[in-house]
Protein backbone atom coordinates (compact mmCIF):
# COMPACT_ATOMS: atom_id res chain seq x y z
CA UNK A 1 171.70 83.20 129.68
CA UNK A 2 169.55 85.47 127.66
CA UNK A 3 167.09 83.36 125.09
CA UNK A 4 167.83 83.44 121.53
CA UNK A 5 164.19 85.11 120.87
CA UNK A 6 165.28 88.10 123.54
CA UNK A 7 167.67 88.72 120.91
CA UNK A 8 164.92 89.79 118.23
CA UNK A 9 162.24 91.16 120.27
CA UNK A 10 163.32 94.90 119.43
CA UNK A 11 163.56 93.65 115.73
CA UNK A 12 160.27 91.96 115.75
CA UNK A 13 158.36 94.71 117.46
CA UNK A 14 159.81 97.70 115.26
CA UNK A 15 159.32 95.34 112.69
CA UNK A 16 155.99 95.05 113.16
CA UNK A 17 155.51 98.74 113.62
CA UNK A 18 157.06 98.93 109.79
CA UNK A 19 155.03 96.37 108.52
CA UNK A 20 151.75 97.88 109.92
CA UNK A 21 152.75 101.21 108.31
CA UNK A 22 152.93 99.30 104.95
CA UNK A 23 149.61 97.95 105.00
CA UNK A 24 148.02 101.45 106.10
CA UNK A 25 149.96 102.77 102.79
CA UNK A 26 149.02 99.94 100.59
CA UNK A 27 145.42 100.39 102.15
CA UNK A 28 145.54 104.14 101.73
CA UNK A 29 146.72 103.50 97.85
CA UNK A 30 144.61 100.58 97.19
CA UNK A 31 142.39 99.13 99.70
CA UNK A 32 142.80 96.01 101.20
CA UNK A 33 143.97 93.47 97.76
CA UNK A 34 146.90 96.35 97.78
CA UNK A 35 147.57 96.50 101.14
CA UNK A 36 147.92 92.30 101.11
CA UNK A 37 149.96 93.09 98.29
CA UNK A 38 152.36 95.62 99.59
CA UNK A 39 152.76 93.51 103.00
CA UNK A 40 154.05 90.62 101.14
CA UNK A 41 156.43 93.08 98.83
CA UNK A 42 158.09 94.22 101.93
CA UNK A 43 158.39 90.75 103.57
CA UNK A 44 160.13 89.75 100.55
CA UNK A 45 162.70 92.87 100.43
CA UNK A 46 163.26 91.72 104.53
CA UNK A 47 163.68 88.07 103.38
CA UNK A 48 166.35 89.52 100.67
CA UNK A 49 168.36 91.89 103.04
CA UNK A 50 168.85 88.92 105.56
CA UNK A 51 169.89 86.69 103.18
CA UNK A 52 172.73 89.01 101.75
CA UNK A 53 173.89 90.50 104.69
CA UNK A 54 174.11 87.39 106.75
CA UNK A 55 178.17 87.57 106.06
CA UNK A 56 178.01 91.47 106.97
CA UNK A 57 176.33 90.06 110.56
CA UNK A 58 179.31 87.51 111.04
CA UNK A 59 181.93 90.17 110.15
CA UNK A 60 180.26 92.62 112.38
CA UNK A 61 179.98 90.53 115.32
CA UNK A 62 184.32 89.88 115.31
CA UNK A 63 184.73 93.54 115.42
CA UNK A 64 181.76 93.81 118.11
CA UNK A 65 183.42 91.41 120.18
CA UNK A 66 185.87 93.53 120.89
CA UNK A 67 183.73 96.41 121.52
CA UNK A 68 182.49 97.75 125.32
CA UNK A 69 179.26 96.98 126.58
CA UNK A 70 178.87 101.23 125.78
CA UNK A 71 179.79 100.88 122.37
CA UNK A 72 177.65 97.37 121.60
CA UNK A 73 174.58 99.74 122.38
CA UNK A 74 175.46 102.66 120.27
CA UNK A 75 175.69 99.88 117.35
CA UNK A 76 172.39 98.87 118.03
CA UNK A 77 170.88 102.18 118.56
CA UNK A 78 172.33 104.96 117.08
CA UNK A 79 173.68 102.49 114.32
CA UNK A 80 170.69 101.00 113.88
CA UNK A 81 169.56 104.83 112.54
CA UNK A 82 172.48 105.28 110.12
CA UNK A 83 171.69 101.88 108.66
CA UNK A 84 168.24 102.26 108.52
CA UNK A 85 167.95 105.97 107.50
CA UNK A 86 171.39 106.55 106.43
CA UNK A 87 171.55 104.01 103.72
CA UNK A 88 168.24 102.95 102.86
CA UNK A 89 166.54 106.22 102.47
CA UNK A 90 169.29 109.06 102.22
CA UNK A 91 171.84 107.23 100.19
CA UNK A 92 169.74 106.67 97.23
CA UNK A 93 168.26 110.05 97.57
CA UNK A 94 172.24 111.95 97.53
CA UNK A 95 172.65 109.68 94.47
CA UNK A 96 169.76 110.85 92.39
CA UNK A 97 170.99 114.42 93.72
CA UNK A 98 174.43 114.04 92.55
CA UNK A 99 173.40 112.27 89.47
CA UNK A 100 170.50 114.46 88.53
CA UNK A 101 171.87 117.95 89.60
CA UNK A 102 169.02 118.22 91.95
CA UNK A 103 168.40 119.41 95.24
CA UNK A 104 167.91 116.40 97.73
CA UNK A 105 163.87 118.20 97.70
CA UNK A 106 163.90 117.67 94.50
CA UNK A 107 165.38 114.04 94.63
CA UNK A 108 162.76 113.21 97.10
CA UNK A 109 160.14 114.43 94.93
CA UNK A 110 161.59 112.45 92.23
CA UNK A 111 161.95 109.10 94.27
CA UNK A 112 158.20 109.81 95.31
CA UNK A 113 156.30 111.01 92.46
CA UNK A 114 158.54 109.49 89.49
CA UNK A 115 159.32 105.77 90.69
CA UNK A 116 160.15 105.31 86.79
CA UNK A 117 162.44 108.15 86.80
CA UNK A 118 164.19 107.47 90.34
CA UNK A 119 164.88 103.45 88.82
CA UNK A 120 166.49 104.74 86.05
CA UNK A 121 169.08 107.06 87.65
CA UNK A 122 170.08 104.97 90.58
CA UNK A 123 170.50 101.99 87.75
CA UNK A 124 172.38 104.29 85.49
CA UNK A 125 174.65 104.71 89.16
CA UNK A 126 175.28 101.16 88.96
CA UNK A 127 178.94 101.04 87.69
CA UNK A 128 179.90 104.05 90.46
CA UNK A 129 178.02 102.34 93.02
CA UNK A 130 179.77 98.99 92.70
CA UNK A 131 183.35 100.44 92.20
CA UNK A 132 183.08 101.79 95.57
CA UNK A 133 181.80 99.03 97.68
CA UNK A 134 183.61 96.37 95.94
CA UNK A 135 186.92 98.22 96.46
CA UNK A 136 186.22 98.61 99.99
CA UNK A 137 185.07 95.39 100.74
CA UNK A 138 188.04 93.74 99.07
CA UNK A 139 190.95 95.90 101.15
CA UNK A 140 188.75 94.59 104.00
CA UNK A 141 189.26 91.33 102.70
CA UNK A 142 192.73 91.46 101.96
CA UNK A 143 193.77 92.61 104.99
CA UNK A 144 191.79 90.16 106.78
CA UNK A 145 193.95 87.16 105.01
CA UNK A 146 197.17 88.82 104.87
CA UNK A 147 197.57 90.09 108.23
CA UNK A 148 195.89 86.97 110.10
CA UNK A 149 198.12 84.53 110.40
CA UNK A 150 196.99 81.09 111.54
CA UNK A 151 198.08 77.65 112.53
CA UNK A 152 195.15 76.12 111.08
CA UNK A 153 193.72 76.90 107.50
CA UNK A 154 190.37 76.53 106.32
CA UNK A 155 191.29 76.52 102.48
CA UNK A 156 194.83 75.28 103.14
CA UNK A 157 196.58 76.32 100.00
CA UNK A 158 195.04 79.72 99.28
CA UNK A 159 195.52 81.26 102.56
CA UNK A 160 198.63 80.27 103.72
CA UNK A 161 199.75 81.57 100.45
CA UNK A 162 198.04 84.80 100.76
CA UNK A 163 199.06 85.07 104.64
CA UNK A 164 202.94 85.29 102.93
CA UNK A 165 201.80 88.34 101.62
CA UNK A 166 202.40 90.30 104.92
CA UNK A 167 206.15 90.58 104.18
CA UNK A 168 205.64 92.48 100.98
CA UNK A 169 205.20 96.19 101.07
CA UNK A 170 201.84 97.57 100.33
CA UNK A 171 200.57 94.18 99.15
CA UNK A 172 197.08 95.37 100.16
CA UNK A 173 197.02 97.83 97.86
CA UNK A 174 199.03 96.28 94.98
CA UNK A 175 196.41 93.74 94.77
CA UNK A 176 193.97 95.87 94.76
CA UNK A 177 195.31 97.68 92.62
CA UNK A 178 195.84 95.09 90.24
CA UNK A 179 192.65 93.66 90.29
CA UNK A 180 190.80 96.90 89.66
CA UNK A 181 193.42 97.74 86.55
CA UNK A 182 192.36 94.47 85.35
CA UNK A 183 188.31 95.20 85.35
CA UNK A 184 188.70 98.67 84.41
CA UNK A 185 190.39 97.19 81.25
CA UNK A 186 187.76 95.04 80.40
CA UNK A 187 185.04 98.14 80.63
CA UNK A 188 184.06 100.22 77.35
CA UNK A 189 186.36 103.30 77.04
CA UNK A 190 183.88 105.75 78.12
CA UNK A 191 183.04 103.74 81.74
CA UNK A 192 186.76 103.72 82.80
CA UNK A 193 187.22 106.53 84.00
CA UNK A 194 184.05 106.72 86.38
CA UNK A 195 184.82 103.35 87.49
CA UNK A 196 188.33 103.91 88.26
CA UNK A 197 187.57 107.21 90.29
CA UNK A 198 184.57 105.53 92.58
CA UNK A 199 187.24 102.84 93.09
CA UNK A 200 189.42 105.50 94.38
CA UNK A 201 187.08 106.32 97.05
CA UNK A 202 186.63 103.00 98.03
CA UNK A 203 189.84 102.65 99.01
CA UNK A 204 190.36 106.04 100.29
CA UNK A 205 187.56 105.53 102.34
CA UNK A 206 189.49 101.96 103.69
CA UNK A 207 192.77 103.80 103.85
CA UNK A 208 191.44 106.68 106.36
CA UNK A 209 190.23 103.91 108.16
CA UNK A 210 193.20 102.01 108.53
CA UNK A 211 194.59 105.40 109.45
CA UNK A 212 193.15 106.15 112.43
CA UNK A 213 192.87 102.71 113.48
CA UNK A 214 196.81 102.66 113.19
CA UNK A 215 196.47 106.32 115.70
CA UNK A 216 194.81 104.81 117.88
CA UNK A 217 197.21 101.85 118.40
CA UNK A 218 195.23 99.34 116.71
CA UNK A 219 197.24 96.50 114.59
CA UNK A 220 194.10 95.30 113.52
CA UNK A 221 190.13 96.27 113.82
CA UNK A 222 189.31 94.39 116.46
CA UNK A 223 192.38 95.79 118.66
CA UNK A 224 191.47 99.31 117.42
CA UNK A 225 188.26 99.07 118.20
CA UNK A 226 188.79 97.74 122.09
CA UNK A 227 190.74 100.68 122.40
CA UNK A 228 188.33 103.43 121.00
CA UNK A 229 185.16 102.22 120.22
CA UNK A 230 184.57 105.12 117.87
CA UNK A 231 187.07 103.79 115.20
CA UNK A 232 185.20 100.57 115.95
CA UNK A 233 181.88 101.88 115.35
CA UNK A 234 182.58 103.79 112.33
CA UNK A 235 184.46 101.12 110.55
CA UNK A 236 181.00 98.87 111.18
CA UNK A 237 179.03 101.77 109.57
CA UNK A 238 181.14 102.21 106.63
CA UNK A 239 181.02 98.25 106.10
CA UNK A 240 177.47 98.19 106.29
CA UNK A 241 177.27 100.74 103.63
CA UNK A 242 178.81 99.41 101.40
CA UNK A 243 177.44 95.53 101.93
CA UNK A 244 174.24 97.69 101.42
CA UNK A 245 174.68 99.44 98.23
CA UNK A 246 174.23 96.36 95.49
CA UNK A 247 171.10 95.54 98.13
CA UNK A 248 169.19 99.24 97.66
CA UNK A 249 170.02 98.70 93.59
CA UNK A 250 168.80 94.99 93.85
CA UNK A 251 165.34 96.09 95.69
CA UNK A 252 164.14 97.56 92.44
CA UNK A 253 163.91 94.20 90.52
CA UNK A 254 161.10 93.78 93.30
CA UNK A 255 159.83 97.14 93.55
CA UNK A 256 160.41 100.50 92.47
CA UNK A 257 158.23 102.06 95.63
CA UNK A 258 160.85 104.39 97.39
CA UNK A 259 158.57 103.84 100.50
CA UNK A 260 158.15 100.18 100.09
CA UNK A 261 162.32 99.56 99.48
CA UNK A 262 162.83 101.40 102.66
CA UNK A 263 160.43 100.02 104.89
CA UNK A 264 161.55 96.44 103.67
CA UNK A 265 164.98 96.62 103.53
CA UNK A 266 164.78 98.70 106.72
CA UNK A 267 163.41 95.29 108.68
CA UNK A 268 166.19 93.28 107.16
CA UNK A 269 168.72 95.60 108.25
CA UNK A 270 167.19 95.67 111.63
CA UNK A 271 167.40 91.62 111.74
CA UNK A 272 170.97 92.01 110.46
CA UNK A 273 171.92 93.78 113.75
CA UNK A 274 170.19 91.60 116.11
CA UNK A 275 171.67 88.89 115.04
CA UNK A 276 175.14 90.52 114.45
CA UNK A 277 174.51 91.04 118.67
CA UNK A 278 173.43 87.45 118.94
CA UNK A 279 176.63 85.68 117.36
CA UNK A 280 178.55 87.95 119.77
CA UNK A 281 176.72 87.09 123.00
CA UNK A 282 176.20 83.28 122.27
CA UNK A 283 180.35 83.59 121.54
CA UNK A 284 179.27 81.97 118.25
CA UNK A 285 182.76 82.73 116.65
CA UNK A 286 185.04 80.66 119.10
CA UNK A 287 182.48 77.76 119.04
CA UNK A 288 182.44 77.55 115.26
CA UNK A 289 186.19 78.51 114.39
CA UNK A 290 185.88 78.71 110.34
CA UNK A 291 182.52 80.88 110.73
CA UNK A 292 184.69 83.95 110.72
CA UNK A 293 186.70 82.91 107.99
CA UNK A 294 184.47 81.68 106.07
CA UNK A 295 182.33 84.80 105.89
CA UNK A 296 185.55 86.66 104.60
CA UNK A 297 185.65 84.19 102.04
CA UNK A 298 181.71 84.72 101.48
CA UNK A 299 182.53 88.39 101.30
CA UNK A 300 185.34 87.60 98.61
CA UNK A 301 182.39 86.35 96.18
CA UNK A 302 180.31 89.06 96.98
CA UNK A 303 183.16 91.43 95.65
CA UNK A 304 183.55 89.03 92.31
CA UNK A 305 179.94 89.23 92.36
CA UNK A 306 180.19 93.03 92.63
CA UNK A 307 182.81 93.52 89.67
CA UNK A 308 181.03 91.44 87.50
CA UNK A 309 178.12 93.51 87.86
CA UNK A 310 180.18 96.24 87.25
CA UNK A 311 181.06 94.82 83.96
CA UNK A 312 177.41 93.93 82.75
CA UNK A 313 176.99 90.36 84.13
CA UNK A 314 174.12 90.78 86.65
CA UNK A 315 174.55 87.34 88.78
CA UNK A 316 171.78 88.84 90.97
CA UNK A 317 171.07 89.52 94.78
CA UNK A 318 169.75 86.28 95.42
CA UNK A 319 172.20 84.36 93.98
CA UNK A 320 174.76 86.48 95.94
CA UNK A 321 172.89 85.78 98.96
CA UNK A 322 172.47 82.12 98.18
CA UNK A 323 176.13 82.01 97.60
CA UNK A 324 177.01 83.61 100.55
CA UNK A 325 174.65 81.60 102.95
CA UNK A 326 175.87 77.98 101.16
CA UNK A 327 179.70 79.05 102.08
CA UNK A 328 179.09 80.34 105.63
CA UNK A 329 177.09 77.30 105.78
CA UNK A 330 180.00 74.59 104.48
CA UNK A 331 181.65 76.98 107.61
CA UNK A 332 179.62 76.21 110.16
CA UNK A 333 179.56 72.38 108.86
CA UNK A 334 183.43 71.98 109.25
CA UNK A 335 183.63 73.27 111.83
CA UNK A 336 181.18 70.87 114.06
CA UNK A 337 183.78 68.05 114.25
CA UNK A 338 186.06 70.99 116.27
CA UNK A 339 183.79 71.47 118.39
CA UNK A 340 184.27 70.72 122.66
């Protein structure tokens, strides 16, 4: 068996690559005081991607699971690429493009020579940026509950009652529906209709999904996904966007460096996948049997976490992440006594 620190040698050695790059740019900005200075700045932004993706990593591993040996590589390779350049450098740049009527030059320019001006459009983004994830992440939470039936409950009476939902038609989407009628009613009359309409995409982005995952013969992900590890792959990308979105928003109550947010969050996201690849290997899931479904629920706050922030109450990243590690956690801790 494979040690646990084989697992994060790639991370810790690209890591390190990143890291050294910082202090060469803090050195080249500032000497060494600012180089000391951007080093920790990026730790911290590492420390903060871990800590809220740790769900994403337990989700990821029960569709990797299911994955080929072929496919478990491409995640951590090419995958590795989309989620570190993908989302934490080109993301925010197409936003202050769309947002700014820029070229993405022009954005770059912007997100390198006007820090001041790059925070302010990608927090002025903030409503369309959560209506999208959090609609996303809650179909993938919804399904998870309705179409999982189980003998054995972790919160008995909530999830037996939500498992019922499988015999009504479309129940994904009428609760989804529902609960994204109800914040869009709560929002000032001028933010509806933005929120609404990146909600949209969220779930259109879920729904052509689900679509070729039903194509390709798959009742659920992780059958999909053993069959064609492309719908499997994708799916993990488009969940790791949009676990990463509130994250690349979040960054800026650290730092408003475009270089520094990407470097950072780049190690955490680099983490994220080795130990996504770790919980799959060590069969972490069938020796802790509420980890899974605790992380769903974990994902569940992130979402209420998401809408409220949609509506003006900024809980924060790290009380997201906090939140998120204390219920995996009470997962893991129930589920010791079922243990062989």
């Amino acid at each position: 068996m494979r040690s646990t620190f084989s697992y994060f040698r790639g991370s810790l050695a690209l890591g390190a690559v990143a890291l050294a790059a910082v202090a060469c740019y803090g050195h080249a900005r500032g000497g060494v005081e600012q180089a000391g200075a951007f080093l920790l700045t990026a730790a911290v932004l590492a420390a903060l991607e871990i800590s809220v993706s740790f769900d994403n990593a337990v989700v990821n591993a029960g569709v990797l699971k299911a994955m080929s040996p072929r496919w478990r590589r491409a995640f951590m390779t090419v995958g590795i690429a989309v989620a570190v350049f993908g989302m934490r450098i080109l993301f925010p740049l197409l936003i202050v493009s769309t947002a700014g009527g820029v070229s993405l030059a022009d954005a770059f320019d912007v997100a390198t020579e006007q820090p001041e001006r790059y925070q302010r459009i990608l927090h002025d983004s903030h409503l369309v940026i959560m209506g999208f994830g959090a609609t996303f992440l809650l179909m993938v939470v919804i399904e998870y509950f309705v179409q999982h039936e189980r003998d054995e409950h972790w919160v008995p009476v909530v999830e037996p009652l939500l498992a019922r939902l499988d015999s009504v038609e479309n129940a994904q989407s009428l609760v989804t529906v529902l609960l994204v009628a109800i914040v869009a009613a709560l929002l000032p009359a001028g933010q509806r209709m933005a929120f609404v309409s990146s909600c949209f995409w969220g779930y259109v982005a879920f729904m052509v999904l689900h679509m070729f995952k039903q194509l390709f013969g798959g009742v659920d992900i992780q059958t999909a996904a053993a069959r064609n590890g492309l719908i499997g792959f994708v799916y993990l990308e488009v969940l790791d966007a949009s676990f990463s979105m509130d994250g690349v928003i979040a960054a800026f109550a650290i730092t408003n460096d475009f270089w520094l947010i990407a470097a950072g969050l780049g190690v955490g996201a680099l983490f994220v996948r080795s130990l996504t690849l770790y919980l799959v290997e060590r069969d972490m899931m069938g020796r802790f049997k509420y980890l899974e479904v605790s992380a769903f629920w974990a994902i569940a706050a992130l979402v209420a976490v998401m809408f409220a922030a949609a509506l003006g109450v900024e809980l924060g990243e790290v009380t997201a992440g906090l939140l998120s590690i204390a219920i995996i956690g009470l997962g893991l801790l129930t589920s010791l006594p079922a243990r062989e």
